[in-house]
Protein backbone atom coordinates (compact mmCIF):
# COMPACT_ATOMS: atom_id res chain seq x y z
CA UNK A 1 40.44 -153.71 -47.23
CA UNK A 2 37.68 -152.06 -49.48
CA UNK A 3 35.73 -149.60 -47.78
CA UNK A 4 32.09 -150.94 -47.23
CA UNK A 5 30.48 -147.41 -46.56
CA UNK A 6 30.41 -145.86 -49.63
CA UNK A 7 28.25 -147.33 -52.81
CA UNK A 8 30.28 -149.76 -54.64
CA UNK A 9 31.49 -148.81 -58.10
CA UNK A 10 31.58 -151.57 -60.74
CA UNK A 11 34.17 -150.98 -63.61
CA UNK A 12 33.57 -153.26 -66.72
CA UNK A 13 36.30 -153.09 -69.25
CA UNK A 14 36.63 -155.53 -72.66
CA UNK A 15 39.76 -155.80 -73.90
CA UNK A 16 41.23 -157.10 -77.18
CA UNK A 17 44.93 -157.09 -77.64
CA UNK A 18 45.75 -154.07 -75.82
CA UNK A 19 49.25 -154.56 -74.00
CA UNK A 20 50.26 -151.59 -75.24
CA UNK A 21 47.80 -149.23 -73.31
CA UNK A 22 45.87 -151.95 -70.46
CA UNK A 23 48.93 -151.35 -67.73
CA UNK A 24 48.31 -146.73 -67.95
CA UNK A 25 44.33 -147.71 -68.23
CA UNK A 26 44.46 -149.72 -64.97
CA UNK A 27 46.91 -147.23 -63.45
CA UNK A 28 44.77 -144.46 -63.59
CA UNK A 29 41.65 -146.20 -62.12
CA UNK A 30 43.63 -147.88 -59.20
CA UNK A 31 44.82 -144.24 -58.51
CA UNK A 32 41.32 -143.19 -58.20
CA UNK A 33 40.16 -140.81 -54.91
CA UNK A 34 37.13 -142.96 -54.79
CA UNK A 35 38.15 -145.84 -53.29
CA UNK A 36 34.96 -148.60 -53.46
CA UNK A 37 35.62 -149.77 -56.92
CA UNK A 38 36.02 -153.19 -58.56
CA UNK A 39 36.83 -153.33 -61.95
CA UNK A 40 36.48 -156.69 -64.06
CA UNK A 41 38.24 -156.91 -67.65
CA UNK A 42 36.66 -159.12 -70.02
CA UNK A 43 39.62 -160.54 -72.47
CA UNK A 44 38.13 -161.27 -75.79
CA UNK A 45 40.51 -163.69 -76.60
CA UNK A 46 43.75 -161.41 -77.43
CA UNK A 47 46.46 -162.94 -79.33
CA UNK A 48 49.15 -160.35 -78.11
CA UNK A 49 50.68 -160.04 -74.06
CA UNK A 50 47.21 -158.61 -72.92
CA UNK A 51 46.29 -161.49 -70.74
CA UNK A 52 49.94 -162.11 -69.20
CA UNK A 53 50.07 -158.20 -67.86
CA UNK A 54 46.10 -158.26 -66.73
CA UNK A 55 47.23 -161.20 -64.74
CA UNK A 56 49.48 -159.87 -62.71
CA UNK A 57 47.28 -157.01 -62.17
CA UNK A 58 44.73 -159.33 -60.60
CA UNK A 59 47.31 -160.78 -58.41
CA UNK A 60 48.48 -157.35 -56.98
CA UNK A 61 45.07 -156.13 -56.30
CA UNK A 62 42.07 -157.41 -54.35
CA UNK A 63 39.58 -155.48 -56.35
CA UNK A 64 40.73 -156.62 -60.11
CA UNK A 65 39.11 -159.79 -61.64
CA UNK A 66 40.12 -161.19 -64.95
CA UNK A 67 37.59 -163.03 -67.58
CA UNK A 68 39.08 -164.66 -70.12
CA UNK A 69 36.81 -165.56 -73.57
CA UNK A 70 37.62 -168.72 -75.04
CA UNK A 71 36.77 -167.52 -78.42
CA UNK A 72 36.73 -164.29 -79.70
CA UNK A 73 32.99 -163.03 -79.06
CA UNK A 74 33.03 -159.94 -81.34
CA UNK A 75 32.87 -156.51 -79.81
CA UNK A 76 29.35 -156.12 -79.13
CA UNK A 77 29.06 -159.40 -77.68
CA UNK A 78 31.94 -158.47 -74.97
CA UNK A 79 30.11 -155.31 -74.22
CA UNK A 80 26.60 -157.30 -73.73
CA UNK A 81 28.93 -159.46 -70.93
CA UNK A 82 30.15 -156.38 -69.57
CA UNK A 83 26.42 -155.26 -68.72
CA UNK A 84 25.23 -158.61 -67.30
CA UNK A 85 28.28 -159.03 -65.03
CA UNK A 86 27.94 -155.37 -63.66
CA UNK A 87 27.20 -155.21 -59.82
CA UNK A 88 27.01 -152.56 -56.98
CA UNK A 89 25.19 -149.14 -56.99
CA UNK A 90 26.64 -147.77 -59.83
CA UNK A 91 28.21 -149.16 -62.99
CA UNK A 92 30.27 -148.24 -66.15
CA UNK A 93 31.73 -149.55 -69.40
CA UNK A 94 35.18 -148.11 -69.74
CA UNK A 95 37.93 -148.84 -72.69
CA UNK A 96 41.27 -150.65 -72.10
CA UNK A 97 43.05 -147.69 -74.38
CA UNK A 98 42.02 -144.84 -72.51
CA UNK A 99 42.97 -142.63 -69.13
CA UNK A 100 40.62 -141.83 -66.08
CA UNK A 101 41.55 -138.81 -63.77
CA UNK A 102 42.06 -139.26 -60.48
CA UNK A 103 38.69 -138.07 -59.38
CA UNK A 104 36.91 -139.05 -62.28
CA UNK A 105 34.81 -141.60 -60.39
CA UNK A 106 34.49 -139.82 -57.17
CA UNK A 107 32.88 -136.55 -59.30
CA UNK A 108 30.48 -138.70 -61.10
CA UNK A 109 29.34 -140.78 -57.74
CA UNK A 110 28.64 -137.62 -56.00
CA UNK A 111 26.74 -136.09 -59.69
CA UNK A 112 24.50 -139.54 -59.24
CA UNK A 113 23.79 -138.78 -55.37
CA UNK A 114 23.16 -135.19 -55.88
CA UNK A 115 20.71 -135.81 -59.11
CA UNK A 116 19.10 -138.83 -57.97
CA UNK A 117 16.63 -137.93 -60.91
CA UNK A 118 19.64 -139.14 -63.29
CA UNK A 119 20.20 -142.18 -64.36
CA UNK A 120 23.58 -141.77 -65.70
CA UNK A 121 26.08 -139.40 -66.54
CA UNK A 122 29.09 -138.40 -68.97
CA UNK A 123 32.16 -136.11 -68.41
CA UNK A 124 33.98 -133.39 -71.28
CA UNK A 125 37.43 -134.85 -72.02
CA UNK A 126 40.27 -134.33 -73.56
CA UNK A 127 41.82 -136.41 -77.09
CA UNK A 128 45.07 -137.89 -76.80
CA UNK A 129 47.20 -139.94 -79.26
CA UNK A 130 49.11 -143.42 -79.42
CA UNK A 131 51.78 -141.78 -77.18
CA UNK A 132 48.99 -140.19 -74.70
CA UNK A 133 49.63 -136.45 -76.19
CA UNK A 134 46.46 -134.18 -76.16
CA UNK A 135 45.74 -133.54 -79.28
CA UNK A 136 42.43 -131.58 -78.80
CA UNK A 137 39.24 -131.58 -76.61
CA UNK A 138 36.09 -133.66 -77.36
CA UNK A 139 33.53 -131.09 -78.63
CA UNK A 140 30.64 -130.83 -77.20
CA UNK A 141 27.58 -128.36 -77.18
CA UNK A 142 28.51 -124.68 -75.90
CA UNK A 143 26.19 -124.24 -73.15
CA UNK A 144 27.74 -127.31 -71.23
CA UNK A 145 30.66 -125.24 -70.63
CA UNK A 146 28.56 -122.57 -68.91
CA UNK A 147 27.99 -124.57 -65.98
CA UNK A 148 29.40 -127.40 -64.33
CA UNK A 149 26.54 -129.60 -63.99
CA UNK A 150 24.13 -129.85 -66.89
CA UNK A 151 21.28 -132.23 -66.82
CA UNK A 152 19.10 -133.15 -70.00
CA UNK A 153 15.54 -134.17 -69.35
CA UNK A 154 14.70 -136.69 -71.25
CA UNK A 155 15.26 -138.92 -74.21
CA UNK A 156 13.19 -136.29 -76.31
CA UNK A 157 15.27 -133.71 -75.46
CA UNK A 158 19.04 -135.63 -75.63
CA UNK A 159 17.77 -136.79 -78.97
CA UNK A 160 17.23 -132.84 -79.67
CA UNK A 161 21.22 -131.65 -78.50
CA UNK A 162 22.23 -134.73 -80.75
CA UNK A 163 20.52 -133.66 -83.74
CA UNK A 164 22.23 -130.57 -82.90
CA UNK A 165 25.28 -131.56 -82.27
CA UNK A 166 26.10 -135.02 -83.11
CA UNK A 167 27.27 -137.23 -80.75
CA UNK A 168 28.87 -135.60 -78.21
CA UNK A 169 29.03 -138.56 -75.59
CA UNK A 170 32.51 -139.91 -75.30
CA UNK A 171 31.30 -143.78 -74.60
CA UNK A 172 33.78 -145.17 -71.66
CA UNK A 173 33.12 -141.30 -69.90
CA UNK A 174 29.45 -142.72 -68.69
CA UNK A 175 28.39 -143.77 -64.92
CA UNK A 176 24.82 -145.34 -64.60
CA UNK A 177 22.61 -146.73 -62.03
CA UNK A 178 23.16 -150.41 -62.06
CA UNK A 179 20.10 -151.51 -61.84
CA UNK A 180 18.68 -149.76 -64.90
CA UNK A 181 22.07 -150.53 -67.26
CA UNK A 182 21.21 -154.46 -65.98
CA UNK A 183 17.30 -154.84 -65.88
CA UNK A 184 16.53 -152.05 -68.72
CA UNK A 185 19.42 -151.34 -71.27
CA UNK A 186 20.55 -155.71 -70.78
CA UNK A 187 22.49 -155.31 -74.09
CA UNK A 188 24.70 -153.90 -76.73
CA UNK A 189 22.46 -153.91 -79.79
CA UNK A 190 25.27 -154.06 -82.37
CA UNK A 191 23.70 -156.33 -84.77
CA UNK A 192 20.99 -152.97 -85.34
CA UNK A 193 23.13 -150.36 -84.71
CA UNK A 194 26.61 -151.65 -85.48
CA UNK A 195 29.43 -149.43 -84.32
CA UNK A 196 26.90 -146.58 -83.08
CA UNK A 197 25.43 -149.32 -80.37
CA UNK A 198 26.87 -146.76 -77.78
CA UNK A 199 24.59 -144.18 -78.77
CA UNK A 200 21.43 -146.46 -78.46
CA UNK A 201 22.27 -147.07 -75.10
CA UNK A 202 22.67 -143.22 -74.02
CA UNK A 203 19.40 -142.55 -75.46
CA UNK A 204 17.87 -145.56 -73.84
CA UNK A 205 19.47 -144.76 -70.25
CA UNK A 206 17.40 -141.18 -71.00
CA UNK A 207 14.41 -143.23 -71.00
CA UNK A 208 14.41 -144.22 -67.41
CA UNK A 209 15.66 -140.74 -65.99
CA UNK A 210 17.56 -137.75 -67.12
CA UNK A 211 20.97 -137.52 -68.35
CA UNK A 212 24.10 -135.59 -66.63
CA UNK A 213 26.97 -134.37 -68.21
CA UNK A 214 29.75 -133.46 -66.07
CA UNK A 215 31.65 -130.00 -68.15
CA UNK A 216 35.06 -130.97 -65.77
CA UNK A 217 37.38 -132.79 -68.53
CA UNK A 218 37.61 -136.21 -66.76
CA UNK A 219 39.00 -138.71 -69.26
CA UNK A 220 41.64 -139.24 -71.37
CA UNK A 221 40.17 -139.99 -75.01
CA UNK A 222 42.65 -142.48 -77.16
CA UNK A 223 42.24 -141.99 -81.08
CA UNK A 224 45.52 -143.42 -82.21
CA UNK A 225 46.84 -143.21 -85.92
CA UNK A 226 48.00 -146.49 -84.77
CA UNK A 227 44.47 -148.31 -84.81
CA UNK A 228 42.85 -150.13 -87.31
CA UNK A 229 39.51 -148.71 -85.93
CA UNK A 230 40.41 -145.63 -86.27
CA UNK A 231 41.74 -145.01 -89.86
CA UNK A 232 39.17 -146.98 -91.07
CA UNK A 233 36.49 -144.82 -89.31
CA UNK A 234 38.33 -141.68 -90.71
CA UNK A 235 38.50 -143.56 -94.37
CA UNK A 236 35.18 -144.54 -94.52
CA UNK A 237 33.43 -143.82 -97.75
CA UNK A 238 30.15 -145.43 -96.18
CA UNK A 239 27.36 -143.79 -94.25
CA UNK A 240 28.10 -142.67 -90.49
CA UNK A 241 25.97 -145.59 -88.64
CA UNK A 242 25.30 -142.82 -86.38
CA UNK A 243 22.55 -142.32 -88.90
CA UNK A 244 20.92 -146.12 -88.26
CA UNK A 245 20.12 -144.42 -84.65
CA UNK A 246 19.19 -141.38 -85.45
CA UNK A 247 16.75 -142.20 -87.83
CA UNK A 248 15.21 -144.96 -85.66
CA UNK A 249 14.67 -142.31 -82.50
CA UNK A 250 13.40 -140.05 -85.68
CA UNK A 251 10.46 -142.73 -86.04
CA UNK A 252 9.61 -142.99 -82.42
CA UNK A 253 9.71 -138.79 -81.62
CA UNK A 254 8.19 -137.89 -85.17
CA UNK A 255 5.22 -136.07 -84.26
CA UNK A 256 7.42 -134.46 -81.64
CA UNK A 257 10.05 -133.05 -83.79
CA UNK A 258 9.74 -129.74 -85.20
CA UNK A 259 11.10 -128.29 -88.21
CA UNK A 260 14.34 -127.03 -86.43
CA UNK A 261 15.38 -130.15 -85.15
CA UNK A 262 14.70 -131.50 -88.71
CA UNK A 263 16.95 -128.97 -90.22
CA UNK A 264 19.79 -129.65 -87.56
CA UNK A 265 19.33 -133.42 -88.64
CA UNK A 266 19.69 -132.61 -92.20
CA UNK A 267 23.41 -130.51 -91.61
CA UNK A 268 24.59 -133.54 -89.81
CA UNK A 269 24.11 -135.56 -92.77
CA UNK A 270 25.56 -132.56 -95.05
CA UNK A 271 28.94 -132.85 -92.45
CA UNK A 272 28.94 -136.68 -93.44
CA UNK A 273 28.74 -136.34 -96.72
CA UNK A 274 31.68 -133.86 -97.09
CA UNK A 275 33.29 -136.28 -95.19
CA UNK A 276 32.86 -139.22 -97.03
CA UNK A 277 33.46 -137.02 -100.10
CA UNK A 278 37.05 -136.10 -98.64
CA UNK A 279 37.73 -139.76 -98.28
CA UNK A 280 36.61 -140.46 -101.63
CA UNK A 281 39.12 -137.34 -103.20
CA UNK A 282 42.03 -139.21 -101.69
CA UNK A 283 41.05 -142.56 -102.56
CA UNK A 284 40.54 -141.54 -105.85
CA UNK A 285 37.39 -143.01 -105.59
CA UNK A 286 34.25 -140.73 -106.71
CA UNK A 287 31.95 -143.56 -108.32
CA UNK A 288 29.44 -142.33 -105.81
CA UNK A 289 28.12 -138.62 -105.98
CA UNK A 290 27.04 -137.78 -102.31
CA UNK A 291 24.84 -134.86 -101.87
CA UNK A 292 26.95 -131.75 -100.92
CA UNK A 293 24.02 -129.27 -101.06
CA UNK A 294 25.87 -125.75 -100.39
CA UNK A 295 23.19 -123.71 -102.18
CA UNK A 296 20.18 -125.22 -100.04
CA UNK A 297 19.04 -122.03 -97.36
CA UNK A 298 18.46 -124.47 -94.44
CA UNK A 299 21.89 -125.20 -94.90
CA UNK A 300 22.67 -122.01 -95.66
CA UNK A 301 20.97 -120.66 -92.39
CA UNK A 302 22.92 -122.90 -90.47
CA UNK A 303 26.25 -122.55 -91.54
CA UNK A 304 25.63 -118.68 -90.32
CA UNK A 305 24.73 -120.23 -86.80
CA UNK A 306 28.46 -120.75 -85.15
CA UNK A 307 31.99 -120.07 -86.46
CA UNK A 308 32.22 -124.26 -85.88
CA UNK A 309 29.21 -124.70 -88.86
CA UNK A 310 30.39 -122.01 -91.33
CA UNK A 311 34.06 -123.77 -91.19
CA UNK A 312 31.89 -126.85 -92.28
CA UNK A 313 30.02 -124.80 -94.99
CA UNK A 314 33.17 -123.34 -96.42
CA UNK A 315 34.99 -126.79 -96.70
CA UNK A 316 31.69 -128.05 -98.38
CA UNK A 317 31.93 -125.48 -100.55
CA UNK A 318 35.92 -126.60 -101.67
CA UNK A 319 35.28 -129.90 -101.41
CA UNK A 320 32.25 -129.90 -104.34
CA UNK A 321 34.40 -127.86 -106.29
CA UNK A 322 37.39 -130.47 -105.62
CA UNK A 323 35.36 -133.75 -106.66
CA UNK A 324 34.47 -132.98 -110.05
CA UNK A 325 38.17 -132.45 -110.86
CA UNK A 326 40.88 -134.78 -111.17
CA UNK A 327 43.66 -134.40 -108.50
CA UNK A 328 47.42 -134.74 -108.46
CA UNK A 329 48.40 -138.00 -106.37
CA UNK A 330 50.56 -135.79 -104.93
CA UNK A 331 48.10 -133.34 -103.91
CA UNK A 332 46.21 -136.84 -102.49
CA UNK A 333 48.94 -137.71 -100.54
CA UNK A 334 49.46 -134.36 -98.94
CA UNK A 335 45.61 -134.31 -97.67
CA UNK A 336 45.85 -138.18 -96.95
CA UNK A 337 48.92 -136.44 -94.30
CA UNK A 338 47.06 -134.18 -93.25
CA UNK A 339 43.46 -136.25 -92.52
CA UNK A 340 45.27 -139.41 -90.87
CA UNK A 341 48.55 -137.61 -88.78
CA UNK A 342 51.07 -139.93 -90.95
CA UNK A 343 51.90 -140.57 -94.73
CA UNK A 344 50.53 -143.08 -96.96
């Protein structure tokens, strides 16, 4: 039997054809120390084994409940369900692809009980691959790592470290307070912010209390080669829709922004662009001239800030050089190898 005395833990998990990674995923969160959890996966339909092996999950175990969509909802959509079917003290969103450590939820229970200012909190990870190698940690901003426990105040200010940083929350690493992600957050606003809905809802959970970060590596991040998702993310010759967020929190906090936070807004979109101009090398596609502006001093300033931002500056630097020259296929090939882990 489930242990009554402790809050209960509500685990929320879509899935879309993922047979190849659901069985580890549950694994690792029936393994947990924390032992009050019930975790409901939300099928969106798969056409591959998903449902079959999630199945006889739900047979084995008490605590596992299957959902099956009729139709295939879209992404968004399955994460809105996941919200409105959360229940219990304390709630979270995690991915069908990715590992939990064993006292993953136990840490982040007894970060919500300790910080009862907070109304949710992430964890530092680590990246892993298709075959569930680490490839490299999830970065994140260098004072984390100073302590183990480092609370943000408010939206204001986790909109600030963003700017800063980027976005630095992995999305199925978060814990909130039930009652706010079901009563305040409600939904997955995909249709405004598309695939950066996740960051919407961090900064909106920072609007009804402060935000946690846990600097303990808890979870197991999946980028696989493999994915769809993925190479098309790193391919993308389109604006980061990180930006759609970002600039909407810009209109709110305007008046509260100063010139520093402007200028750490302003490299993120000089990272993107060097990015997108990378993509476009190797495509061979450069009928779009993005802004690379190496000689600007705010940029300038910044790249001197960290060894992490002057790496950025340099390959800005190559990279403009690169696009106004036509390169070897070859030579597109090789960095196509490099970018994506695999050859074209």
């Amino acid at each position: 039997m489930i242990s009554q005395s402790i809050p209960l833990v509500c685990v929320c998990i879509p899935n879309y054809n993922n047979e190849k990674t659901i069985n580890k995923t549950l694994d690792s969160l029936i393994n947990q120390t924390y032992k009050n959890i019930r975790i409901k996966i939300f099928d969106n339909a798969s056409t591959d084994n998903s449902i079959e092996i999630l199945k006889k999950y739900e047979k084995e175990y008490e605590n596992i409940q299957i959902f099956q969509n009729k139709i295939n909802i879209g992404g968004e959509a399955n994460f809105t369900k996941c919200i409105q079917n959360l229940e219990g003290e304390f709630g979270a969103i995690f991915h069908a692809d990715d590992l939990y450590t064993p006292t993953m939820v136990e840490e982040q229970v007894q970060f919500l009980i300790k910080y009862s200012e907070c109304s949710a909190v992430s964890t530092y990870g680590f990246i892993i691959d298709e075959n569930s190698n680490i490839i490299s940690k999830r970065p994140i901003p260098n004072e984390f790592l100073e302590e183990k426990h480092y609370v943000i105040g408010n939206q204001l200010n986790l909109l600030k470290k963003i700017f800063e940083n980027g976005n630095f929350i992995t999305c199925p690493s978060v814990l909130a307070r039930t009652d706010i992600y079901k009563n305040k957050i409600i939904e997955w606003k995909g249709e405004q912010f598309k695939t950066s809905a996740d960051l919407d809802v961090w900064l909106r959970l920072a609007e009804f209390g402060k935000f946690g970060y846990i600097s303990n590596p808890l979870i197991y991040y999946r980028e696989s080669t493999a994915s769809y998702s993925f190479n098309d993310r790193r391919a993308r010759l389109d604006e980061n829709n990180m930006f759609l967020v970002l600039e909407y929190y810009l209109n709110r906090y305007k008046d509260r922004l100063d010139n520093k936070d402007l200028n750490n807004l302003k490299f993120l979109y000089f990272k993107d662009n060097i990015n997108r101009t990378i993509n476009q090398i190797i495509k061979n596609n450069r009928n779009q001239k993005l802004d690379i502006n190496c000689f600007d001093f705010k940029i300038i300033s910044l790249a001197f800030k960290n060894k992490d931002n002057f790496k950025i500056y340099l390959i800005g630097l190559i990279v403009k050089f690169l696009r106004n020259f036509g390169i070897k296929e070859s030579i597109r090939n090789k960095l196509y190898e490099i970018r994506f882990g695999k050859k074209i």
